[in-house]
Each structure stands twice: as C-alpha cells, then as structure tokens.
Protein backbone atom coordinates (compact mmCIF):
# COMPACT_ATOMS: atom_id res chain seq x y z
CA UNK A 1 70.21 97.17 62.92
CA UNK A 2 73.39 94.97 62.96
CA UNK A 3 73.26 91.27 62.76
CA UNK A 4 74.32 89.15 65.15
CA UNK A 5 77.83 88.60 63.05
CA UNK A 6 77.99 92.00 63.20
CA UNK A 7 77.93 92.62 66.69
CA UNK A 8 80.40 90.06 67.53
CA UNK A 9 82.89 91.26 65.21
CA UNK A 10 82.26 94.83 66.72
CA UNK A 11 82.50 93.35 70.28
CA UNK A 12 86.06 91.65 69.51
CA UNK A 13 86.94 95.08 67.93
CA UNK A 14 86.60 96.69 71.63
CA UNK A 15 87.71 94.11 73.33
CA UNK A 16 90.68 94.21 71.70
CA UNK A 17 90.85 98.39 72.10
CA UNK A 18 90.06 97.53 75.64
CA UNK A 19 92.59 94.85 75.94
CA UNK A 20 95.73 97.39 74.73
CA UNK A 21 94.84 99.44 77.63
CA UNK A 22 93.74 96.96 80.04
CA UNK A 23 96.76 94.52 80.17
CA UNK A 24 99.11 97.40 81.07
CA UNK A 25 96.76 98.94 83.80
CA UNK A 26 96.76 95.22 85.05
CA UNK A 27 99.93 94.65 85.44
CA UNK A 28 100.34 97.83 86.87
CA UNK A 29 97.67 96.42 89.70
CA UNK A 30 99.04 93.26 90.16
CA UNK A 31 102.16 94.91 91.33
CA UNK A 32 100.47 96.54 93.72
CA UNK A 33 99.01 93.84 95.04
CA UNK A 34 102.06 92.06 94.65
CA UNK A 35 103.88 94.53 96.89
CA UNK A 36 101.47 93.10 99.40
CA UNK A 37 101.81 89.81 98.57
CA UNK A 38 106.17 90.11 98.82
CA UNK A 39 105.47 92.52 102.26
CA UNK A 40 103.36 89.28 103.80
CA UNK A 41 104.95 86.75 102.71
CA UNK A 42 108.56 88.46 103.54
CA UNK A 43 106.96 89.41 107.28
CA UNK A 44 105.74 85.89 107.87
CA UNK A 45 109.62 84.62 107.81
CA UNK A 46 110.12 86.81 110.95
CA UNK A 47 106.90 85.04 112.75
CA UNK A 48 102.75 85.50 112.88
CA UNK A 49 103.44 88.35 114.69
CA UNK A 50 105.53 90.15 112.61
CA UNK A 51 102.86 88.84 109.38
CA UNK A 52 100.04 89.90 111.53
CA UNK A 53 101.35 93.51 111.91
CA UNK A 54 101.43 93.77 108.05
CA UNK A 55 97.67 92.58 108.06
CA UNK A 56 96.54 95.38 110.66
CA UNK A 57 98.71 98.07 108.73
CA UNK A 58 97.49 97.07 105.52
CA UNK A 59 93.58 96.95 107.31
CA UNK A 60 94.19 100.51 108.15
CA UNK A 61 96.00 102.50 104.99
CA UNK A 62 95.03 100.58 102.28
CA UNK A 63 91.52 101.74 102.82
CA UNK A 64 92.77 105.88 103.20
CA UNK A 65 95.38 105.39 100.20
CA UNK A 66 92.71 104.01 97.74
CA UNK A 67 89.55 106.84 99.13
CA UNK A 68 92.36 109.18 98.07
CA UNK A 69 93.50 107.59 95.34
CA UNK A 70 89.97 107.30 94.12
CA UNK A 71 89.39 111.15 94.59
CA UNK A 72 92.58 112.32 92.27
CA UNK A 73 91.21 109.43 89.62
CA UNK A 74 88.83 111.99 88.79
CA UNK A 75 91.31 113.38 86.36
CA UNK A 76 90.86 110.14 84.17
CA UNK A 77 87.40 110.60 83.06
CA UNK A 78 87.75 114.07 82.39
CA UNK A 79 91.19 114.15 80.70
CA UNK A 80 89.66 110.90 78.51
CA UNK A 81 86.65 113.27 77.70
CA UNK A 82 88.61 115.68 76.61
CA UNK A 83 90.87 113.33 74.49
CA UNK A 84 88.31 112.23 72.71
CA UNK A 85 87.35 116.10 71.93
CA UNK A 86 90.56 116.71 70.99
CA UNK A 87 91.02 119.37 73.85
CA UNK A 88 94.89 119.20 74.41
CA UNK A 89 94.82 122.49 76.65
CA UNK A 90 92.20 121.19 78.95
CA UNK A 91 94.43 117.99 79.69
CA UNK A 92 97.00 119.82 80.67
CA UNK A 93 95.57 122.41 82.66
CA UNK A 94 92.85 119.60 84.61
CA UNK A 95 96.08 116.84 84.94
CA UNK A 96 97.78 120.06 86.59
CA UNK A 97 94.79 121.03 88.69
CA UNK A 98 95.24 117.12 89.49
CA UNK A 99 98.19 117.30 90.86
CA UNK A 100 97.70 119.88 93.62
CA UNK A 101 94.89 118.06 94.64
CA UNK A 102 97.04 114.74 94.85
CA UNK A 103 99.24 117.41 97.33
CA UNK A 104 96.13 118.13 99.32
CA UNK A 105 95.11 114.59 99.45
CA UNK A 106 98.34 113.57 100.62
CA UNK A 107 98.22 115.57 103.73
CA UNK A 108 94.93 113.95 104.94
CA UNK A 109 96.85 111.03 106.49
CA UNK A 110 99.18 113.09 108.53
CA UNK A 111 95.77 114.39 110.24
CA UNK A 112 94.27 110.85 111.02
CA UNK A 113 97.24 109.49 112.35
CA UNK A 114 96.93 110.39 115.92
CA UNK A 115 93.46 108.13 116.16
CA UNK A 116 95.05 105.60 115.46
CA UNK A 117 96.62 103.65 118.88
CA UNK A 118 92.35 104.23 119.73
CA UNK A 119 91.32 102.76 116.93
CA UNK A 120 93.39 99.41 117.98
CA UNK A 121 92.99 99.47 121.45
CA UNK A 122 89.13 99.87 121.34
CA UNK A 123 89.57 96.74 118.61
CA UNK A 124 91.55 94.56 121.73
CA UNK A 125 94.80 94.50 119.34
CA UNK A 126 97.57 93.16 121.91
CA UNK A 127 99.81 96.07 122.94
CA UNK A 128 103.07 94.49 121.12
CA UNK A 129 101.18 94.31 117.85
CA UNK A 130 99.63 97.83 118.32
CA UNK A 131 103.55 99.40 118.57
CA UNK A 132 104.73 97.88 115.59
CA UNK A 133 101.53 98.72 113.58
CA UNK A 134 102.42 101.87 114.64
CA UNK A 135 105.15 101.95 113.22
CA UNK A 136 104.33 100.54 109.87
CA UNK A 137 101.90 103.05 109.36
CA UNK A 138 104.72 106.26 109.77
CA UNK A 139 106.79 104.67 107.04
CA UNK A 140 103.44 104.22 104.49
CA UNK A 141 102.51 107.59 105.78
CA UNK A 142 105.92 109.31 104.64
CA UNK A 143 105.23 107.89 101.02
CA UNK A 144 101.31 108.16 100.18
CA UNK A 145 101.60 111.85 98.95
CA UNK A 146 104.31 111.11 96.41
CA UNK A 147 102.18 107.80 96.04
CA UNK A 148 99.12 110.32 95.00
CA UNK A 149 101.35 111.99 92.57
CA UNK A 150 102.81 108.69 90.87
CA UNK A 151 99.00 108.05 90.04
CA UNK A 152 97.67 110.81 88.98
CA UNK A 153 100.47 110.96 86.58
CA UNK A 154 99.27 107.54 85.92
CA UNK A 155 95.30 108.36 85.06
CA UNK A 156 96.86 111.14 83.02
CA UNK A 157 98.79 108.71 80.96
CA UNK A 158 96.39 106.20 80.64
CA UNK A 159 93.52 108.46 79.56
CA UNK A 160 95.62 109.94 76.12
CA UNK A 161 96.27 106.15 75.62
CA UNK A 162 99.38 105.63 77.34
CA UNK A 163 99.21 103.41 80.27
CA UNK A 164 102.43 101.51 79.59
CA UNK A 165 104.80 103.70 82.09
CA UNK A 166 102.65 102.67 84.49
CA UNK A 167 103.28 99.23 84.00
CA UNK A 168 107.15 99.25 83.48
CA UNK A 169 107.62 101.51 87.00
CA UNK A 170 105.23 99.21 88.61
CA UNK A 171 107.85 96.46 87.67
CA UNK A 172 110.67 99.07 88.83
CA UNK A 173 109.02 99.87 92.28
CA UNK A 174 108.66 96.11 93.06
CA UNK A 175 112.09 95.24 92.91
CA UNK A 176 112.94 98.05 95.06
CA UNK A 177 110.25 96.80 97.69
CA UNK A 178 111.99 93.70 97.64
CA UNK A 179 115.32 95.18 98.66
CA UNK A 180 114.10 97.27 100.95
CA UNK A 181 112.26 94.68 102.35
CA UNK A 182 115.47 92.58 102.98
CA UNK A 183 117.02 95.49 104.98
CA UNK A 184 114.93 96.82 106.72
CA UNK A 185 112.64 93.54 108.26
CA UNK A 186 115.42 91.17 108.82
CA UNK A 187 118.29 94.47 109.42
CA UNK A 188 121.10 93.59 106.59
CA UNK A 189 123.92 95.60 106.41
CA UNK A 190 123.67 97.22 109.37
CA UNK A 191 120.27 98.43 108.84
CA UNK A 192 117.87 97.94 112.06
CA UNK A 193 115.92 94.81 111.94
CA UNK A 194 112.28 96.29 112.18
CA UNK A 195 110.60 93.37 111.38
CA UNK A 196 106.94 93.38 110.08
CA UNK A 197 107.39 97.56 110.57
CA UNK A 198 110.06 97.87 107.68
CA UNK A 199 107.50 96.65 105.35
CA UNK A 200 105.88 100.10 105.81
CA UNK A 201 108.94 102.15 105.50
CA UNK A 202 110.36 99.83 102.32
CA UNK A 203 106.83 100.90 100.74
CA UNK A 204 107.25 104.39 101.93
CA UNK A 205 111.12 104.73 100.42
CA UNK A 206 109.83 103.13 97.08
CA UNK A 207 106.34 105.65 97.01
CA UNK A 208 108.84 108.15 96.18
CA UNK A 209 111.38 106.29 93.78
CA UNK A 210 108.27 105.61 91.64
CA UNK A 211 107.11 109.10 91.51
CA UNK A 212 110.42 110.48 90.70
CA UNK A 213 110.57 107.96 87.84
CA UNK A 214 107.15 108.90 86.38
CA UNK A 215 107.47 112.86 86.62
CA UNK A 216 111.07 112.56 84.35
CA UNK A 217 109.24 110.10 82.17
CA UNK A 218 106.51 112.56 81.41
CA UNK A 219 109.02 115.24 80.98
CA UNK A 220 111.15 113.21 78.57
CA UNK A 221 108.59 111.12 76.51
CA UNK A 222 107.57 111.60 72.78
CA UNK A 223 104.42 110.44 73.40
CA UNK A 224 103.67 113.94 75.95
CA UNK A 225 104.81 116.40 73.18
CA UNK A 226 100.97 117.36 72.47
CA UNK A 227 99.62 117.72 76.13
CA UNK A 228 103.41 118.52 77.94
CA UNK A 229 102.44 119.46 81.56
CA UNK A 230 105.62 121.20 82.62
CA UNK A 231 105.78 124.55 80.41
CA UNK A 232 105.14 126.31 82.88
CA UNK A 233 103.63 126.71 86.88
CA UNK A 234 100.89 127.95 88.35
CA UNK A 235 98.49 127.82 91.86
CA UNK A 236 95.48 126.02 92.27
CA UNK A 237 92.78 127.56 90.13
CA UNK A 238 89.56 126.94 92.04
CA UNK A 239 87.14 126.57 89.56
CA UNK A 240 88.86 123.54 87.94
CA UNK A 241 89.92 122.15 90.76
CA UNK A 242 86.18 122.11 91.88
CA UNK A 243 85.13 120.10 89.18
CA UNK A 244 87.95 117.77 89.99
CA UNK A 245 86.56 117.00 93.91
CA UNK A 246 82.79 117.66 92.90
CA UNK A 247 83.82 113.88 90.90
CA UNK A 248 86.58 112.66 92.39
CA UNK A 249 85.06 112.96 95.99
CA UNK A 250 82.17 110.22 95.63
CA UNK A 251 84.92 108.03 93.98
CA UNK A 252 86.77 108.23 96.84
CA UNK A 253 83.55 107.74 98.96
CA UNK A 254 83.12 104.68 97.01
CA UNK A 255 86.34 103.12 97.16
CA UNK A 256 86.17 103.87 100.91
CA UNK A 257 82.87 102.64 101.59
CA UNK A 258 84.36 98.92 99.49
CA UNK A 259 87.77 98.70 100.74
CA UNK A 260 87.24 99.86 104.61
CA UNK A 261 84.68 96.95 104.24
CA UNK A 262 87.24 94.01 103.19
CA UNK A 263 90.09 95.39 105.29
CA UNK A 264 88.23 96.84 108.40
CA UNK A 265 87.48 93.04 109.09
CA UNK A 266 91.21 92.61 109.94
CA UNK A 267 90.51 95.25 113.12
CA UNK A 268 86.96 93.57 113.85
CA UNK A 269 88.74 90.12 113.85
CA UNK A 270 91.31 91.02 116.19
CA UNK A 271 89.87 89.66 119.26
CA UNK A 272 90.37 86.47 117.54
CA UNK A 273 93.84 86.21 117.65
CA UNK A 274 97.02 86.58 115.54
CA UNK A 275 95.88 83.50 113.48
CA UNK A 276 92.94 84.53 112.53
CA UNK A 277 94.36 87.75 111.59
CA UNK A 278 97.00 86.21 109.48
CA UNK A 279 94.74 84.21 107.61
CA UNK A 280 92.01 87.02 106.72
CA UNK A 281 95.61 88.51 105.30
CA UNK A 282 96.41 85.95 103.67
CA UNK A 283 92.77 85.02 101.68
CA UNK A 284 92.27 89.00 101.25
CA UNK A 285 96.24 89.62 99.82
CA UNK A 286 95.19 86.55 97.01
CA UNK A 287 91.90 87.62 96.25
CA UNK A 288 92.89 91.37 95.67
CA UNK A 289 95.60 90.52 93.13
CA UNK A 290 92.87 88.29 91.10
CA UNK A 291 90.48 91.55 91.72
CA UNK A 292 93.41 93.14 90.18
CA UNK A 293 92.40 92.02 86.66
CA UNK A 294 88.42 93.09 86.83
CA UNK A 295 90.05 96.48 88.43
CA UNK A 296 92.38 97.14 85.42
CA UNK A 297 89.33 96.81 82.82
CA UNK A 298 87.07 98.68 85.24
CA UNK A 299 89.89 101.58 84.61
CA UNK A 300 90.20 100.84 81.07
CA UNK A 301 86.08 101.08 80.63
CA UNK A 302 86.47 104.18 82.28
CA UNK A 303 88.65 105.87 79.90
CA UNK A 304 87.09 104.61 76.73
CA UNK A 305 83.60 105.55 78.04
CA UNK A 306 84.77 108.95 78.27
CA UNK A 307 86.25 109.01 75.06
CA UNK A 308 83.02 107.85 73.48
CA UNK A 309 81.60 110.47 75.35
CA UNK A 310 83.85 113.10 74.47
CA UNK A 311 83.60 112.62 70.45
CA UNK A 312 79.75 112.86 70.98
CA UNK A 313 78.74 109.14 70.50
CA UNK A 314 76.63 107.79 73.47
CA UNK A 315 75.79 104.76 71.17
CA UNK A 316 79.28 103.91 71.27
CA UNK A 317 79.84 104.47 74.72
CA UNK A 318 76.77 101.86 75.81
CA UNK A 319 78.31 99.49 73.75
CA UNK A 320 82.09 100.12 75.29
CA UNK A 321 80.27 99.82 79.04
CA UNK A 322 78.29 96.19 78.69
CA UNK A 323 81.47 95.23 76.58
CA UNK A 324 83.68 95.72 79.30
CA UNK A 325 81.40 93.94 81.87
CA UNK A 326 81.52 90.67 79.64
CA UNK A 327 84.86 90.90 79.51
CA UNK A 328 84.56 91.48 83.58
CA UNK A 329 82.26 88.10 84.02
CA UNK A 330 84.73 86.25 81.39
CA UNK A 331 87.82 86.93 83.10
CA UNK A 332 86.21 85.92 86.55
CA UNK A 333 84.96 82.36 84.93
CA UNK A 334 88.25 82.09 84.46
CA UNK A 335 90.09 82.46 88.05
CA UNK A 336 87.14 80.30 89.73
CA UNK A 337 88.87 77.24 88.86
CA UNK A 338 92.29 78.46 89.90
CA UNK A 339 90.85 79.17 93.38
CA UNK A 340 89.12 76.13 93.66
CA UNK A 341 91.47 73.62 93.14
CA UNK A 342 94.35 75.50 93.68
CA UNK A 343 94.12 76.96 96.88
CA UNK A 344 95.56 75.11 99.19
CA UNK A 345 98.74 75.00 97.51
CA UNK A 346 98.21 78.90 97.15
CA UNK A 347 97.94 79.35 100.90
CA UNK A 348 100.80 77.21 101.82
CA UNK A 349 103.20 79.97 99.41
CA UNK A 350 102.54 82.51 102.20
CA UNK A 351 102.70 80.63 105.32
CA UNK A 352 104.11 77.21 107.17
CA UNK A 353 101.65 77.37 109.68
CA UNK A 354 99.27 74.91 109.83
CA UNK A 355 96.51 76.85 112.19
CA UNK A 356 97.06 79.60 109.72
CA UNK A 357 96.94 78.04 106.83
CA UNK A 358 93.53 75.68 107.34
CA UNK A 359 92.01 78.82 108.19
CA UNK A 360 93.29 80.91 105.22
CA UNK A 361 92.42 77.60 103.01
CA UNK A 362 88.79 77.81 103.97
CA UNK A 363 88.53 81.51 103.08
CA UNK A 364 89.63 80.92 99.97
CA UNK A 365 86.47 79.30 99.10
CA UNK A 366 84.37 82.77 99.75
CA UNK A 367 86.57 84.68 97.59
CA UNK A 368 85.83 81.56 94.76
CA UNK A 369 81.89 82.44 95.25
CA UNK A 370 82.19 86.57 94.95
CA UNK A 371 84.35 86.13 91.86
CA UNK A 372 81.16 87.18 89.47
CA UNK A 373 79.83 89.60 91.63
CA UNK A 374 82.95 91.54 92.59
CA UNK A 375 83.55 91.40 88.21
CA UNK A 376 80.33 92.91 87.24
CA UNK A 377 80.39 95.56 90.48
CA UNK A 378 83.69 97.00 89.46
CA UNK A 379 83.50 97.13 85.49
CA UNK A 380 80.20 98.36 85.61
CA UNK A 381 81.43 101.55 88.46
CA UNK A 382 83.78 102.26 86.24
CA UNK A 383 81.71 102.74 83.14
CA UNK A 384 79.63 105.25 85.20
CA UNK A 385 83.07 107.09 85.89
CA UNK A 386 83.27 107.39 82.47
CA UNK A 387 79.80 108.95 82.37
CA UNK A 388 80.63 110.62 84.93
CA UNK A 389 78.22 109.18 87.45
CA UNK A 390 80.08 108.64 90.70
CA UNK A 391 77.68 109.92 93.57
CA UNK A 392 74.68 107.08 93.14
CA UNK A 393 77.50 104.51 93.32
CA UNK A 394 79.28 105.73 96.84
CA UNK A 395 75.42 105.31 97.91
CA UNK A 396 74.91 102.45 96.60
CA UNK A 397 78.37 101.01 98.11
CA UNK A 398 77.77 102.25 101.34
CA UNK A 399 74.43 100.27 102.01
CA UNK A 400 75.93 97.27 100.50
CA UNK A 401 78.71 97.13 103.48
CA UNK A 402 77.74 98.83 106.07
CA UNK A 403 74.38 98.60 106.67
CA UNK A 404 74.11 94.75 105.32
CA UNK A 405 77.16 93.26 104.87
CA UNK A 406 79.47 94.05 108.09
CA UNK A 407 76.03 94.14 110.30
CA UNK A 408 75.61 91.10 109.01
CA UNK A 409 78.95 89.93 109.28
CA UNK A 410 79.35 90.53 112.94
CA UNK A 411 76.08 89.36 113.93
CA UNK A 412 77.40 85.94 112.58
CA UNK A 413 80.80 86.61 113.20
CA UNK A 414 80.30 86.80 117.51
CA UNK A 415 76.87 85.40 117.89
CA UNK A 416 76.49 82.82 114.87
CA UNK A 417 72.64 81.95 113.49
CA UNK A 418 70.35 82.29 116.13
CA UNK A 419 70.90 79.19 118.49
CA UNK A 420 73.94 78.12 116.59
CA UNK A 421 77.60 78.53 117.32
CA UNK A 422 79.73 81.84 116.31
CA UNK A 423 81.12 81.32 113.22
CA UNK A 424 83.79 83.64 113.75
CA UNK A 425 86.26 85.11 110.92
CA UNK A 426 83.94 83.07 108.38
CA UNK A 427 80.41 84.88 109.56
CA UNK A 428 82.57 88.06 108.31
CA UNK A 429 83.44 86.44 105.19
CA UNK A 430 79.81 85.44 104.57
CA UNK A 431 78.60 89.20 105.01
CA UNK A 432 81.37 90.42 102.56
CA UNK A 433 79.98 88.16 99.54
CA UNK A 434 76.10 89.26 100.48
CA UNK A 435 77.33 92.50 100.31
CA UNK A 436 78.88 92.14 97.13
CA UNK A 437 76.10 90.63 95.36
CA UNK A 438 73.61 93.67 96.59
CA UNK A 439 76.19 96.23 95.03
CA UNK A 440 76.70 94.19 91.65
CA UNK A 441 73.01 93.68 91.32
CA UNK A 442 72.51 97.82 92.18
CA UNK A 443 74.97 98.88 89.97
CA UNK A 444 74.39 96.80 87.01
CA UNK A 445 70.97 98.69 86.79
CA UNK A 446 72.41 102.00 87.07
CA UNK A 447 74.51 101.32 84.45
CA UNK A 448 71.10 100.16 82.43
CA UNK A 449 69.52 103.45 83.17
CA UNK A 450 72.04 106.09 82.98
CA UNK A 451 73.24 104.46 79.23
CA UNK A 452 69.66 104.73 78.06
CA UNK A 453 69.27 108.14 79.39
CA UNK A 454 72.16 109.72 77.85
CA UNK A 455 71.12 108.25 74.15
CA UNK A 456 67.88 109.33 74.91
CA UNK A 457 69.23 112.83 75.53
CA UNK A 458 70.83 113.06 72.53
C-alpha cells in the first residue's frame, strides 16, 4: 500500500500527464465557444434582433453538431486503447473507418432541416426572427460535415498524444470567423449585409478552412509517420465501422440528451420575448466557455483511461479517472469566484442593453451554483468513455433533463410554485441546475462501480 506522500506525488505525476493534454484540448474548446462568444457579441451591434437570431440558431445546431460530434468521438477511446497496445495498424484503419462515419454524420442535418420553420412556429418565434434563423442555420449547415471531419482528425490526434494542432487551427479558424463576421453581418466590401444570418455562413466558410488545414497537417507532420492515414483508400468496412456507432452512438445520445437541454430553453423561452432570449444567450455563451475547461479534461481523462486500459493496467486507469475528477472539482472552485463577483461586468461585454443585461446578470448566478456539478458530471462521463461505458450514461442523462429538469423547468417557468407567480426564464434555469446535480450524483457512482469491476475482472 502507498503512503499518503506517495499518493500525492503519484497524483501530481497525472495531473501533470493530464495537464500536457488537457491545456491544448482547452484551448481548442474555448475557441469554440469563443466563436460563439465573437458571433453574439458581433450580432448584438446590429440590434436584439439580429443577437437574438444567433441565440435561436445556436439553440437549434449546437445541440445536432455536438450528438454528432459525440458519435465520431468514438474513435478517441478506441484509437487511445490501441495506443497504449501499441497497435499502430488498428489506428489507422479505425481513424479511417472514422472518417466515413464523420461523412455519414454530416448528412444527418441536411435531413432535419425541413422541420425546422415547425419547430419555431409551434415555439411562437416572431415570423422576422424565424426567416433569419433560417437562414443562419443553411450557412452552419453547409459547414458541419467538414466540421465532423476537422474533429475526428482531432480525437485521432489527441489520442497518440498530439492534441496541439487542434489548438493552433482553433486559433486559425477564429480569426477567420472574425473576418467573416465583419463581411458578411454588417456587408463590407460589397458583401450583403445579412446581419445576425452571416454569423452562420462566416462559421460555415471557416468549418471548411479548418478542415482543410488539419487534413495537410496530418499529411505533412513528423509526429504521423507511425500511424500515417493516407497510404492508401478504401470503402467503409462494416465490421469496424460497427464498433465505431455501437460506442459512438450513446455518446452522441448523451451529448444530445445534455446540450438539447441547455439550448432547447432558448425555443421554450421564446414566448418571452427577444430579451429574454438574448439574455439566456448571453448567461449560456459565458457559462459554456468556463464548461470549456472541465470539457477539455473530461477529453483528456478519456484518452488516458484508455491508454491505461490498453497496456492492461485497470489499477492505473481508476487512479487516472478520480484524478481527473479532482482536477474537475478544482478547476470549478476556481471560476466560482470569477462568476460571482465578476458578472456583471461580464454581461455588460456582450450587450448595452439594460433589460438584457439585468436579466443575463441574474442568470449568471445559476451557472455560479452548477459549477461543481456540471465538473464532476463531465470528467467522470468521460472516464467511462475511456472504459468504454457510454450507454448507462445517455440513460442516465436523459432522466436528468427531460424527465426532471425541463418538466421541472417549465412547470416553474409558466406556472411558478403552486400559488406563486411564474418565474419565467429563471424557473428554466432552476430545472437545469436540479438536473445537473441528479446526473453528477448518477454518474459519479457509475464511475465507482464500473472501476471496481474491471480490477475485479482482472
């Protein structure tokens, strides 16, 4: 048995392994966020409207892009499992099976796309808002497949211990968002002036610049000499790419079942009005670029879980996973102050508006209280990727959100406590962080069980 010195020197050890491929992932999400961040704050120059179409866009792909995304991050586990076997020829031929399924993902959206002028007319969204939404969503919609691509290019990366392209194009794809941006919202140069709708094409343009930039990266690098993907090309080989969706698919349940949750309340909301629209946008856009730091390490746990795995040392794999989520609950201790005190100078970055921004100030709080809970939810998923555990979670996530939290959320949301007055966009707020201390709770025992188990079974 290790003393207590011991283990902490151990635990700084991984947290330190964990750190070289967490702060690259990070950064990698923060742009991402950030993208949302320079798209809002960008769209709120042209007026509420124009901000409020980037909230409903961003209600309705967000949610598809990251069920997707989370399907094709199935190749991270298993190409980390197979690192840590030292199976080059299975990371090349799973990252390739990867790839056509990033293809197959990527025509899902063309398919859902006619819903959606129902989807905001039975949510009361004002007919002027409803046409530019529309219009948003055909620019993301020409970009998520090379999007799909870009990441699974990314997991690939990542999982052999190589996450820093994903980082530096990150950086790349940002500034391009930015000029885009300036064209195509306030129409520069003779470009038409779109307004809160170019957001969606700038992010559609740059979907592809970043895949571009990541495929002749991979084909150029040193670092892809051992497990070079483009030797060669082949079809889809069933089998593989079975494995692939019989994992990836509850990930994408999960992230579906999460996401839909937070951004779905944009569309449930929109009976309120363009302010209250703008200011779930606003608190949501913040408090997914701090989630971007837990996210990062969940992604990291992932891949050294599998690793672990993968070299045939469960032991080591426990320890990686309850690592990670300290690291998770230290990181959120952290950002609660920033929120706290900070937030109404936060909120008044993205908006003048005063209706808007006492709102959007107020929200701010609820994503201060979820902090821990949203930290130990997401590290702790993520350390069942790496085990490979993914259906149990989409279960879990599911009951969490939509059978307590948006329920719940509604109830309080139109009719307030029983007697009392509706609370509005805050009842929906309220059910978010219930549901997210159900899930944290859930999957903090999985995680317990399914760690045990598999030293047990060896």
């Amino acid at each position: 048995m290790m003393n207590s010195a011991s283990r902490r020197t151990r635990f700084w050890l991984e947290a330190r392994r964990l750190g070289r491929l967490t702060v690259p992932l990070v950064l990698s999400q923060i742009v991402f966020s950030l993208m949302g961040l320079l798209d809002t704050v960008m769209a709120g120059k042209a007026g509420a409207v124009d901000q409020a179409v980037v909230g409903l866009g961003v209600a309705l792909w967000i949610p598809v892009f990251l069920a997707l995304m989370g399907v094709v991050q199935a190749v991270s586990p298993i190409v980390a499992h197979h690192f840590g076997a030292g199976d080059m020829p299975s990371i090349v031929a799973d990252t390739r099976e990867g790839l056509w399924l990033a293809v197959f993902c990527g025509a899902v959206p063309f398919v859902l796309m006619p819903c959606v002028p129902q989807v905001l007319a039975a949510a009361q969204v004002e007919p002027v808002l409803a046409t530019k939404t529309n219009l948003f969503l055909w620019g993301i919609l020409f970009g998520l497949p090379a999007a799909l691509l870009f990441r699974t290019l990314g997991f690939y990366s990542a999982s052999i211990n190589h996450p820093r392209p994903l980082m530096v194009l990150g950086f790349v794809g940002l500034g391009v968002n930015f000029v885009l941006n300036w064209l195509l919202i306030y129409g520069h140069w003779g470009f038409p002036a779109l307004g809160g709708a170019g957001c969606g094409w700038a992010t559609g343009i740059g979907m592809w610049v970043g895949f571009v930039l990541m495929a002749v990266y991979t084909v150029v690098g040193k670092a892809y000499k051992d497990v070079y993907l483009w030797h060669t090309w082949a079809w889809p080989h069933w089998p593989r790419l079975k494995v692939l969706l019989r994992l990836g698919l509850p990930m994408g349940g999960a992230a579906l079942a999460e996401v839909s949750a937070f951004a779905g309340v944009a569309l449930l909301i929109g009976r309120f009005g363009a302010v209250s629209i703008a200011a779930h946008q606003i608190g949501l856009n913040f408090a997914s670029i701090i989630f971007m730091l837990p996210l990062g390490l969940s992604t990291a746990i992932s891949i050294r879980v599998g690793q672990e795995l993968g070299a045939g040392d469960p032991r080591a794999a426990r320890f990686v996973s309850w690592c990670g989520v300290s690291l998770g609950l230290m990181l959120a201790a952290l950002m609660v102050p920033l929120m706290l005190y900070g937030r109404e100078a936060i909120v008044a970055l993205y908006t003048p508006d005063l209706a808007v921004r006492q709102i959007a100030t107020t929200l701010m709080l609820f994503a201060t209280v979820w902090q821990f809970s949203d930290a130990t939810q997401v590290c702790a998923v993520g350390a069942l990727r790496g085990y490979k555990v993914t259906l149990l979670p989409m279960w879990l996530m599911v009951f969490a959100f939509w059978v307590v939290g948006i329920p719940l959320g509604a109830w309080l949301g139109y009719s307030g406590f029983a007697g009392g007055q509706a609370l509005g966009v805050y009842g929906f707020w309220l059910g978010l962080v219930i549901g997210l201390v159900i899930v944290s709770a859930g999957l903090a025992f999985v995680l317990h069980k399914v760690s045990r188990a598999r030293i047990a079974g060896a």
